[in-house]
C-alpha atoms as a PDB file:
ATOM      1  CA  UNK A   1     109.910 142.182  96.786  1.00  0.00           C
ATOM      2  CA  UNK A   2     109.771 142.667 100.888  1.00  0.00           C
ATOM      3  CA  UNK A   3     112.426 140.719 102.672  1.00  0.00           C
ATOM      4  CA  UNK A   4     111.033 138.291 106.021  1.00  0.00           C
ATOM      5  CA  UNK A   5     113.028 140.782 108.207  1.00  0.00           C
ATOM      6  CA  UNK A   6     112.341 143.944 106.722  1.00  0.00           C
ATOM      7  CA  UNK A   7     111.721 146.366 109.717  1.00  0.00           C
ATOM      8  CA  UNK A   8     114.152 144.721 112.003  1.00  0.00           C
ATOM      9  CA  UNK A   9     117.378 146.217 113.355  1.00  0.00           C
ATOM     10  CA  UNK A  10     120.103 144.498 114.795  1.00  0.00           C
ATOM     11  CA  UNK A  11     123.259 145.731 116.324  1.00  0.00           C
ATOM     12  CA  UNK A  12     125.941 143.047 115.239  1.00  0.00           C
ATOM     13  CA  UNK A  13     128.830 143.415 118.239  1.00  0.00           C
ATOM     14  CA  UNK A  14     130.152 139.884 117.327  1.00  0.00           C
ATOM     15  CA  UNK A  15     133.780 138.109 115.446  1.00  0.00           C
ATOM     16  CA  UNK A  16     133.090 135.121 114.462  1.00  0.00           C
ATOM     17  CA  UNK A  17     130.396 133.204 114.262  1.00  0.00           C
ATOM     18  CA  UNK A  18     127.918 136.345 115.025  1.00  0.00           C
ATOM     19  CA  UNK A  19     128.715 137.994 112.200  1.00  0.00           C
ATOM     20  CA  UNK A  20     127.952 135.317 110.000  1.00  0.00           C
ATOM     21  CA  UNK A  21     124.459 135.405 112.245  1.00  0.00           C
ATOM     22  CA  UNK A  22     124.042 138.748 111.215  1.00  0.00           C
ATOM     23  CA  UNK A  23     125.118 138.714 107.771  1.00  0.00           C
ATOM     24  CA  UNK A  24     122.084 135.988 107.490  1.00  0.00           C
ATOM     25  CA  UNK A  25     119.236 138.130 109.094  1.00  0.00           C
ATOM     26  CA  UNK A  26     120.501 140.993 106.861  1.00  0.00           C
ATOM     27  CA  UNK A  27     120.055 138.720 103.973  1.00  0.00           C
ATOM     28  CA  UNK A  28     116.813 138.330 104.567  1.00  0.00           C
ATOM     29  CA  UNK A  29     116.070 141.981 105.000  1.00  0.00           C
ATOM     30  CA  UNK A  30     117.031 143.175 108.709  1.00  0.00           C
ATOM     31  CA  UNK A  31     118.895 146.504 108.853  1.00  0.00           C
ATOM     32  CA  UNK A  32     121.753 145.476 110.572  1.00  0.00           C
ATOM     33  CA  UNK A  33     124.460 147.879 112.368  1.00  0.00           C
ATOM     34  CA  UNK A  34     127.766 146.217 112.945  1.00  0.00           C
ATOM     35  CA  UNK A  35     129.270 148.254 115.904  1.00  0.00           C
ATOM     36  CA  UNK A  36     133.118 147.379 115.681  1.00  0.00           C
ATOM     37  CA  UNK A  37     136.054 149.373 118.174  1.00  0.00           C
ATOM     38  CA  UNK A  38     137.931 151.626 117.255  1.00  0.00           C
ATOM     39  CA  UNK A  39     141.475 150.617 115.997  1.00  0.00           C
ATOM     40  CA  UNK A  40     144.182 150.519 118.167  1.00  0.00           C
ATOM     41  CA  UNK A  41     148.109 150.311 116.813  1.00  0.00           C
ATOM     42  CA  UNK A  42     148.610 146.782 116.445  1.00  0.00           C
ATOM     43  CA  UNK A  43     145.678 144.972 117.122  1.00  0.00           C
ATOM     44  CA  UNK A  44     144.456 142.736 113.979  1.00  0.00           C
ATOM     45  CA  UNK A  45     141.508 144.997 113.038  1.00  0.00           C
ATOM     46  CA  UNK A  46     144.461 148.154 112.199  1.00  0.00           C
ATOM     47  CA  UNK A  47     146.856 145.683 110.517  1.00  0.00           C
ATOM     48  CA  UNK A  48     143.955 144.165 107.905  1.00  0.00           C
ATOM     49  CA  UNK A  49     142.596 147.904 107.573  1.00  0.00           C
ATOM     50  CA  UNK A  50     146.792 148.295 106.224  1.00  0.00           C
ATOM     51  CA  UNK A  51     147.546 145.401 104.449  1.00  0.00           C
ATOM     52  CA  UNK A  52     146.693 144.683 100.680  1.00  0.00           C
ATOM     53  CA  UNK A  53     144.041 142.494  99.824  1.00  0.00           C
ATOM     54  CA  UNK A  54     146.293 140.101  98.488  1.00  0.00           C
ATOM     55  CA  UNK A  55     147.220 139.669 101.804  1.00  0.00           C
ATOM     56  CA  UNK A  56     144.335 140.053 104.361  1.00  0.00           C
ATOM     57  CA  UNK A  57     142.583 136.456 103.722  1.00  0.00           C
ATOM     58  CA  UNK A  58     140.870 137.042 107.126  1.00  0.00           C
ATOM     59  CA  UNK A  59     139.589 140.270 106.625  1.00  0.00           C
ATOM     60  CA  UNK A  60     138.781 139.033 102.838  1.00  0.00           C
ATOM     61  CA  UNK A  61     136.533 136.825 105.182  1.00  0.00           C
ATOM     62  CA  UNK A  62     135.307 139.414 107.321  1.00  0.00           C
ATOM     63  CA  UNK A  63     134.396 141.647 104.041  1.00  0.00           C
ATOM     64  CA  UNK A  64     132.342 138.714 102.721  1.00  0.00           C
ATOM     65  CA  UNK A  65     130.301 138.346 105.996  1.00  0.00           C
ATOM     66  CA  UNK A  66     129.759 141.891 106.690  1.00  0.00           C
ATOM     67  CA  UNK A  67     127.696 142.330 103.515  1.00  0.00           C
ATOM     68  CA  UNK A  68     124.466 144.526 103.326  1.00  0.00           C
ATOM     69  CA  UNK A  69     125.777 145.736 106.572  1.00  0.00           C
ATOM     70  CA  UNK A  70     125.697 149.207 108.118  1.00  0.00           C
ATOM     71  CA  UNK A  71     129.087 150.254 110.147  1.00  0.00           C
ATOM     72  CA  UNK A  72     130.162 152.138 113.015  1.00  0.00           C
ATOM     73  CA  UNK A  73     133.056 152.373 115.111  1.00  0.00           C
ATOM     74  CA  UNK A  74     132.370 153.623 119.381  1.00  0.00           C
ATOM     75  CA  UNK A  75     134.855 152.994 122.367  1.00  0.00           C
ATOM     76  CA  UNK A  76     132.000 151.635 124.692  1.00  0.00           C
ATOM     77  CA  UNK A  77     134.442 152.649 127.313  1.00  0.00           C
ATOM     78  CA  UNK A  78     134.196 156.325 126.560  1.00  0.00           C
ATOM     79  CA  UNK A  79     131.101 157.625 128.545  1.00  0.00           C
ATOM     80  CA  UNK A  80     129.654 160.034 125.349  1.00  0.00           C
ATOM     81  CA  UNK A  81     130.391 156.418 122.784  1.00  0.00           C
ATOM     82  CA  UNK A  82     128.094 154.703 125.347  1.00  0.00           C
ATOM     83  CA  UNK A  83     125.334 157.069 125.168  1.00  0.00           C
ATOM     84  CA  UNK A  84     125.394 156.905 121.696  1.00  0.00           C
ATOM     85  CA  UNK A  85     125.386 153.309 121.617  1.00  0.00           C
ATOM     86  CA  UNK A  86     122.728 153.511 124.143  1.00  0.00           C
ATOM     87  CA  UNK A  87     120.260 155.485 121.774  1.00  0.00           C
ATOM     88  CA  UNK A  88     121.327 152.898 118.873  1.00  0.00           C
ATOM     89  CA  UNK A  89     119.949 150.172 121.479  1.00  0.00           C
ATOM     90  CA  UNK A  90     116.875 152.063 122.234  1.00  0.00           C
ATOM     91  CA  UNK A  91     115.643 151.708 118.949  1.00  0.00           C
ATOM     92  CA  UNK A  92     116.778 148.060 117.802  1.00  0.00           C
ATOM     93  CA  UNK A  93     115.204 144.828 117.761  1.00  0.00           C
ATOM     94  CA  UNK A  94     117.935 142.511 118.071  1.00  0.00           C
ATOM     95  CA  UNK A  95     121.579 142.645 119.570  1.00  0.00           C
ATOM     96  CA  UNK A  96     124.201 140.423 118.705  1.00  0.00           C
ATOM     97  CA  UNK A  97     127.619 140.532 120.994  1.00  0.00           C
ATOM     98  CA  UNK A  98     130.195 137.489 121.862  1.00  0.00           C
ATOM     99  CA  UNK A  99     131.816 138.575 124.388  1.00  0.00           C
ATOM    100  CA  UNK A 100     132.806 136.490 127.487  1.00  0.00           C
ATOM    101  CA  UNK A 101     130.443 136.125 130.482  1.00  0.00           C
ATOM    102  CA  UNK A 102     130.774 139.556 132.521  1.00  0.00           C
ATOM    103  CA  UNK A 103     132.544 141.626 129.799  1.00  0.00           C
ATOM    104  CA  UNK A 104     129.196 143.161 128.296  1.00  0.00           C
ATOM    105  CA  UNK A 105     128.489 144.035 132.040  1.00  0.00           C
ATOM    106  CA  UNK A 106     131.687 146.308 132.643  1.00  0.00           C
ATOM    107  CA  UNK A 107     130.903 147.932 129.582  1.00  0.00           C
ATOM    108  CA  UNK A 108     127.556 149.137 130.690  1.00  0.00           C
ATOM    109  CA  UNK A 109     125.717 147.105 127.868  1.00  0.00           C
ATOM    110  CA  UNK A 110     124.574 144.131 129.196  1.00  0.00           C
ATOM    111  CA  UNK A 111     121.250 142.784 128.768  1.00  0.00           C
ATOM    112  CA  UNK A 112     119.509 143.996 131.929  1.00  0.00           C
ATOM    113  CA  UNK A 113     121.092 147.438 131.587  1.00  0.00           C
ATOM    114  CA  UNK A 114     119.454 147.794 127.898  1.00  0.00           C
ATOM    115  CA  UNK A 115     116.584 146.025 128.864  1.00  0.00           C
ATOM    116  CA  UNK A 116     115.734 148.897 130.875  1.00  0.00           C
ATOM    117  CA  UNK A 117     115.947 151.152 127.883  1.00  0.00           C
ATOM    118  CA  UNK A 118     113.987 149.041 125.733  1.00  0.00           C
ATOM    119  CA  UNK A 119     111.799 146.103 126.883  1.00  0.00           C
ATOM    120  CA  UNK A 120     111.212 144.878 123.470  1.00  0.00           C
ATOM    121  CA  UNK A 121     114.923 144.272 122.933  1.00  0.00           C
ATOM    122  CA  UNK A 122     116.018 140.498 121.679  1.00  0.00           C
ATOM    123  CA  UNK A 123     119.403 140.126 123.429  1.00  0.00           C
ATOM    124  CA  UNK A 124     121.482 137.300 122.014  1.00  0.00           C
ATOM    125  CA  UNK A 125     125.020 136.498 123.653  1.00  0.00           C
ATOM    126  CA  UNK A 126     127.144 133.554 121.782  1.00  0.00           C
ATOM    127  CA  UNK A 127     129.791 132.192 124.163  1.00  0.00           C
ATOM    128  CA  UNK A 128     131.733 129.032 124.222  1.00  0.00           C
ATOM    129  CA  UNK A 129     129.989 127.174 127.229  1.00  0.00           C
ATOM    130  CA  UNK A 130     126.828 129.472 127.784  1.00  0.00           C
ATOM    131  CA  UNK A 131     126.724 132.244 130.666  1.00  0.00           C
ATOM    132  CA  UNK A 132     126.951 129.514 133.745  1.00  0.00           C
ATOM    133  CA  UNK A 133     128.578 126.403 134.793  1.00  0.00           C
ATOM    134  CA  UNK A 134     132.106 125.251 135.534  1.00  0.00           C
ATOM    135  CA  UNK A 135     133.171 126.270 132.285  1.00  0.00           C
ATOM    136  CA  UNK A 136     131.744 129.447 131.652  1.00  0.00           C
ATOM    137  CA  UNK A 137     134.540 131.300 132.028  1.00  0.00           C
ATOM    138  CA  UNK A 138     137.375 129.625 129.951  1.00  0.00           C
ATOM    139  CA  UNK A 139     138.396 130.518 126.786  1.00  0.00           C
ATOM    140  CA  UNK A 140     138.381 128.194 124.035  1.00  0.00           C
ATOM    141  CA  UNK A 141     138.291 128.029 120.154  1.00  0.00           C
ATOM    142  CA  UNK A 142     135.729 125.490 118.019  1.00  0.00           C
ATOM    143  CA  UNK A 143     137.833 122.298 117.906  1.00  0.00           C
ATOM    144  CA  UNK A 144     137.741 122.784 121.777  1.00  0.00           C
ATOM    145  CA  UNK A 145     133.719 123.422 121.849  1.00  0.00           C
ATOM    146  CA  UNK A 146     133.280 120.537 119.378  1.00  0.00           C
ATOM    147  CA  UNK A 147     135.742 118.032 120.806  1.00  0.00           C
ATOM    148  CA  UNK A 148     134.217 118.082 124.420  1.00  0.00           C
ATOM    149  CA  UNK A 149     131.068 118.225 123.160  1.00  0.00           C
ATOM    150  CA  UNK A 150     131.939 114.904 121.754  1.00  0.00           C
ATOM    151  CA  UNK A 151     132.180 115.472 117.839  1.00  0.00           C
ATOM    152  CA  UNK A 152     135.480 115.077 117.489  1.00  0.00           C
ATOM    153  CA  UNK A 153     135.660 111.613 119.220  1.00  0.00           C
ATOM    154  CA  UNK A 154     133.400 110.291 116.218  1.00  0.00           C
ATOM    155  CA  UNK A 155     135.052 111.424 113.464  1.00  0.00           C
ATOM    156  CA  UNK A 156     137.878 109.915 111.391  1.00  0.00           C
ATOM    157  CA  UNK A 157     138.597 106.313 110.775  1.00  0.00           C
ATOM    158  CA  UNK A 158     138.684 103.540 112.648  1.00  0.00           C
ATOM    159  CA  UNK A 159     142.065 102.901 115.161  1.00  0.00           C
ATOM    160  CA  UNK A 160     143.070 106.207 113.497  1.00  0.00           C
ATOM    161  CA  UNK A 161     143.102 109.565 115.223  1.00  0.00           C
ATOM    162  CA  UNK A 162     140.583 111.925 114.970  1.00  0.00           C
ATOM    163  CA  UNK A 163     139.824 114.078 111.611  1.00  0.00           C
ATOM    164  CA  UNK A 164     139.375 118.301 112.371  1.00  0.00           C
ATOM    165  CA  UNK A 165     136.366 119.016 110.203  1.00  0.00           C
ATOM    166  CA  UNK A 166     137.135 121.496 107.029  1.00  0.00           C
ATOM    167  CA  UNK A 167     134.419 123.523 108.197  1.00  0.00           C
ATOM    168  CA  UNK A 168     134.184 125.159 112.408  1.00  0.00           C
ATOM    169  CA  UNK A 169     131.039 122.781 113.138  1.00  0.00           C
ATOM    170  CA  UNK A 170     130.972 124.547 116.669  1.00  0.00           C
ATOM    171  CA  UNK A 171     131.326 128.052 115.199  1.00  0.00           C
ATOM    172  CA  UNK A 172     129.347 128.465 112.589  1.00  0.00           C
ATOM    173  CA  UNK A 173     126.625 125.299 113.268  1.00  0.00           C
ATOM    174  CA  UNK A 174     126.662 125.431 117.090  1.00  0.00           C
ATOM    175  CA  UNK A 175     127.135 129.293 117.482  1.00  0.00           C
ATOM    176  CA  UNK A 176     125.898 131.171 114.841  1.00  0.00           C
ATOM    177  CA  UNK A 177     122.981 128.834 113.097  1.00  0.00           C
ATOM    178  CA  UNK A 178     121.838 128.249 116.766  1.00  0.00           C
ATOM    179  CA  UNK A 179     121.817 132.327 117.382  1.00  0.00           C
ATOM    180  CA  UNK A 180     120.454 132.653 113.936  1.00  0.00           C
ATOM    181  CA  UNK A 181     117.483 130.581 115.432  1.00  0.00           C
ATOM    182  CA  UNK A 182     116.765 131.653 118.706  1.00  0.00           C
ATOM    183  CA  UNK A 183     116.804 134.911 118.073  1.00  0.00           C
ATOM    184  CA  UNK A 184     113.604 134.130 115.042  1.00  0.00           C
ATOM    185  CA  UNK A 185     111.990 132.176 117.938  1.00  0.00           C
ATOM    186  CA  UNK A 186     112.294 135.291 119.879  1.00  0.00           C
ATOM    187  CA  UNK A 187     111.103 137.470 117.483  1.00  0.00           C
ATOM    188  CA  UNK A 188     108.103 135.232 116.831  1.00  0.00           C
ATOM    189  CA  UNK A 189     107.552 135.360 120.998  1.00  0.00           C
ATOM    190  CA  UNK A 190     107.739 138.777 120.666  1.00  0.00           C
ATOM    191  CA  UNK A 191     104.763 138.861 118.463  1.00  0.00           C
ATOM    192  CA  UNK A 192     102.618 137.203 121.253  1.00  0.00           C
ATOM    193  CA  UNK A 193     104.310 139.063 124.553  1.00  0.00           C
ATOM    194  CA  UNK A 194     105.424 141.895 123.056  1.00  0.00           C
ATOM    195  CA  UNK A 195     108.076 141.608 125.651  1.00  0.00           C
ATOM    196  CA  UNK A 196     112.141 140.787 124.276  1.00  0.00           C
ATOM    197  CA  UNK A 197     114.021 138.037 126.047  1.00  0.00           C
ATOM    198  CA  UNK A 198     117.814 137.149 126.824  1.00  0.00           C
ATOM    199  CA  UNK A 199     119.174 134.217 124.059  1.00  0.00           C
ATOM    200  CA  UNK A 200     121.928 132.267 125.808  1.00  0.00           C
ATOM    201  CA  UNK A 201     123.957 130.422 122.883  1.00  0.00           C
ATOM    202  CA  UNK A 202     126.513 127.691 123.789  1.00  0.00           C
ATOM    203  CA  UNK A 203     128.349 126.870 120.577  1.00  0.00           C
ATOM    204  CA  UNK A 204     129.170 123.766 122.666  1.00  0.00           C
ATOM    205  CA  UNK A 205     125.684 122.853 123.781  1.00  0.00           C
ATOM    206  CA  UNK A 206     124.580 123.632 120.050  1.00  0.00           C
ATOM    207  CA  UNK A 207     127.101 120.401 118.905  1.00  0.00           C
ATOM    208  CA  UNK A 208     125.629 118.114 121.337  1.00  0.00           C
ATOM    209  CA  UNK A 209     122.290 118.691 120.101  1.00  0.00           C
ATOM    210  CA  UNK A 210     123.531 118.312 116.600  1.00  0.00           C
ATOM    211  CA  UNK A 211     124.903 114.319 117.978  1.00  0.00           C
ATOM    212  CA  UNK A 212     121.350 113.073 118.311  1.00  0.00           C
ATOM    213  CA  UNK A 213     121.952 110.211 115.964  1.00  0.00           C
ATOM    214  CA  UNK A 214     124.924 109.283 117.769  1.00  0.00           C
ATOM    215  CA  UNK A 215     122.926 110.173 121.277  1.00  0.00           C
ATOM    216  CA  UNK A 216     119.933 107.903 120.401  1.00  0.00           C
ATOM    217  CA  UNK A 217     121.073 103.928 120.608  1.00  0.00           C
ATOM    218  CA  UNK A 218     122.942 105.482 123.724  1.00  0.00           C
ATOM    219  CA  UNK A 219     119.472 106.350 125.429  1.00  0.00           C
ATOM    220  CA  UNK A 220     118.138 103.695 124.090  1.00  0.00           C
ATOM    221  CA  UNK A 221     120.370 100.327 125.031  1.00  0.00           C
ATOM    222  CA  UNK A 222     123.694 102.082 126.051  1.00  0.00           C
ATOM    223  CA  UNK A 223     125.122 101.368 122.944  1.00  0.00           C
ATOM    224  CA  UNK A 224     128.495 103.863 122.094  1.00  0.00           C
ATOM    225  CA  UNK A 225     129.522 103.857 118.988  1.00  0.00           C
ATOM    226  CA  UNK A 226     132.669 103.683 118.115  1.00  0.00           C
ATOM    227  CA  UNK A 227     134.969 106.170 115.888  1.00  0.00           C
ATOM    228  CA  UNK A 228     135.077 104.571 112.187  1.00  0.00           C
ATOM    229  CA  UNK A 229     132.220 103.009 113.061  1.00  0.00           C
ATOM    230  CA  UNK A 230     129.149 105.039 112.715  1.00  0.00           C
ATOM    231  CA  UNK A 231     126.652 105.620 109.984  1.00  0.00           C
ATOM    232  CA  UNK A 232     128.747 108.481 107.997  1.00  0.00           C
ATOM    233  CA  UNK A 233     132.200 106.669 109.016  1.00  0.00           C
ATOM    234  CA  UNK A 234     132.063 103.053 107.313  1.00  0.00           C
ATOM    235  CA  UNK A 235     129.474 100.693 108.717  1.00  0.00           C
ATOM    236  CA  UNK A 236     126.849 101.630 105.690  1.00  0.00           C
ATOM    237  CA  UNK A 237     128.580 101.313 101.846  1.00  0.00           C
ATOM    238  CA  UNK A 238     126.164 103.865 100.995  1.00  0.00           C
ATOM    239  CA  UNK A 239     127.825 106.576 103.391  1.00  0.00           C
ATOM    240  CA  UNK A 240     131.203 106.067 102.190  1.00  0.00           C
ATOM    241  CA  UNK A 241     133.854 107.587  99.490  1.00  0.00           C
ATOM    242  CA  UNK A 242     134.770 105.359  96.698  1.00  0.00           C
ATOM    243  CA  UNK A 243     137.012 106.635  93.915  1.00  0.00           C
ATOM    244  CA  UNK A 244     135.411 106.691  90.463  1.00  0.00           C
ATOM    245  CA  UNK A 245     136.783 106.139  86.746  1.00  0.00           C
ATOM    246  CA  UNK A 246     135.575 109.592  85.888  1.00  0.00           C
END
């Protein structure tokens, strides 16, 4: 059977949530390269590589995501690494990197520097708060994206505090299923321009947009709902947990 993506490569440069982007377009067929750094004594990557699986639930993680993936490990701040990675960029169709605003550029592989090796490239950068604005620049995890983004202020009961989500809504909803999309709207762009484009992804901005229920009697009348008092959180029986005999 041919996969969707068959035909496409992707360098994955991401953590979390891009490679969970990239472990979905290889799914579907894409031939994806995950370009990790080399190990250094210490750092997390060295100690899962050592521990026993019994004991490296992260990288038990990691293994899960990086499925049907390709590997290969480059300094990018070695000059002959870089040319290597630039030949891997000259012949991709997507790149994948989550690095903060500026980093890529040190390294000599941001978007306008591999744009001029191949004009066809779909650049995708996943950052906490996009590549402008006041916040650009700070760091942050996903309760941080999805609590100013306003998510957290609706969830949990009412008069209570609120409840942390099981799952990283920014992360893996805000971050890497909007990446996951804009880079197959670019692709299908592509088709028309033949030209590549840059994919800014907010994993904050990507939460907002996921609040349009909550957003809508807001534009509408100016009505804010309360925590414990939305649709999911109590006002409707039918969106509520009851314990059952069986």
């Amino acid at each position: 059977m041919t996969m969707p993506l068959e035909g496409i490569t992707v360098l994955d440069l991401c953590g979390f949530p891009g490679v969970w982007t990239a472990m979905a377009l290889a799914d579907f067929g894409a031939e994806v390269i995950r370009v990790r750094e080399v190990a250094v004594e210490g750092r997390r990557a060295e100690q899962a590589a050592r521990a026993g699986t019994s004991r490296r639930s992260p990288g038990v993680r990691q293994d899960y995501m990086n499925r049907n993936k390709k590997s290969i490990c480059l300094n990018l701040k070695h000059p002959a690494a870089r040319q290597a990675f630039y030949r891997l960029a000259e012949r991709a169709d997507v790149l994948l990197e989550g690095s903060r605003p500026g980093v890529a550029k040190r390294l000599g592989i941001d978007y306008e520097t591999l744009r001029a090796l191949n004009p066809r490239l779909i650049y995708c950068a996943i950052t906490g708060y996009g590549q402008d604005g006041p916040y650009a620049h700070l760091v942050g995890h996903d309760i941080n994206y999805a609590s100013i983004a306003g998510a957290m202020g609706l969830m949990g009961p009412r008069n209570g505090p609120p409840v942390q989500p099981s799952q990283q809504l920014a992360d893996l909803g805000g971050g890497g299923q909007g990446a996951l999309i804009g880079i197959l709207l670019a692709l299908q762009a592509r088709q028309r321009t033949g030209a590549g484009q840059f994919v800014d992804i907010s994993m904050t901005d990507g939460v907002v947009s996921w609040l349009v229920t909550h957003a809508a009697p807001y534009f509408a009348d100016g009505t804010m709902e309360a925590r414990g008092d939305t649709l999911q959180t109590g006002r409707w029986p039918n969106y509520y947990v009851y314990e059952t005999k069986d």
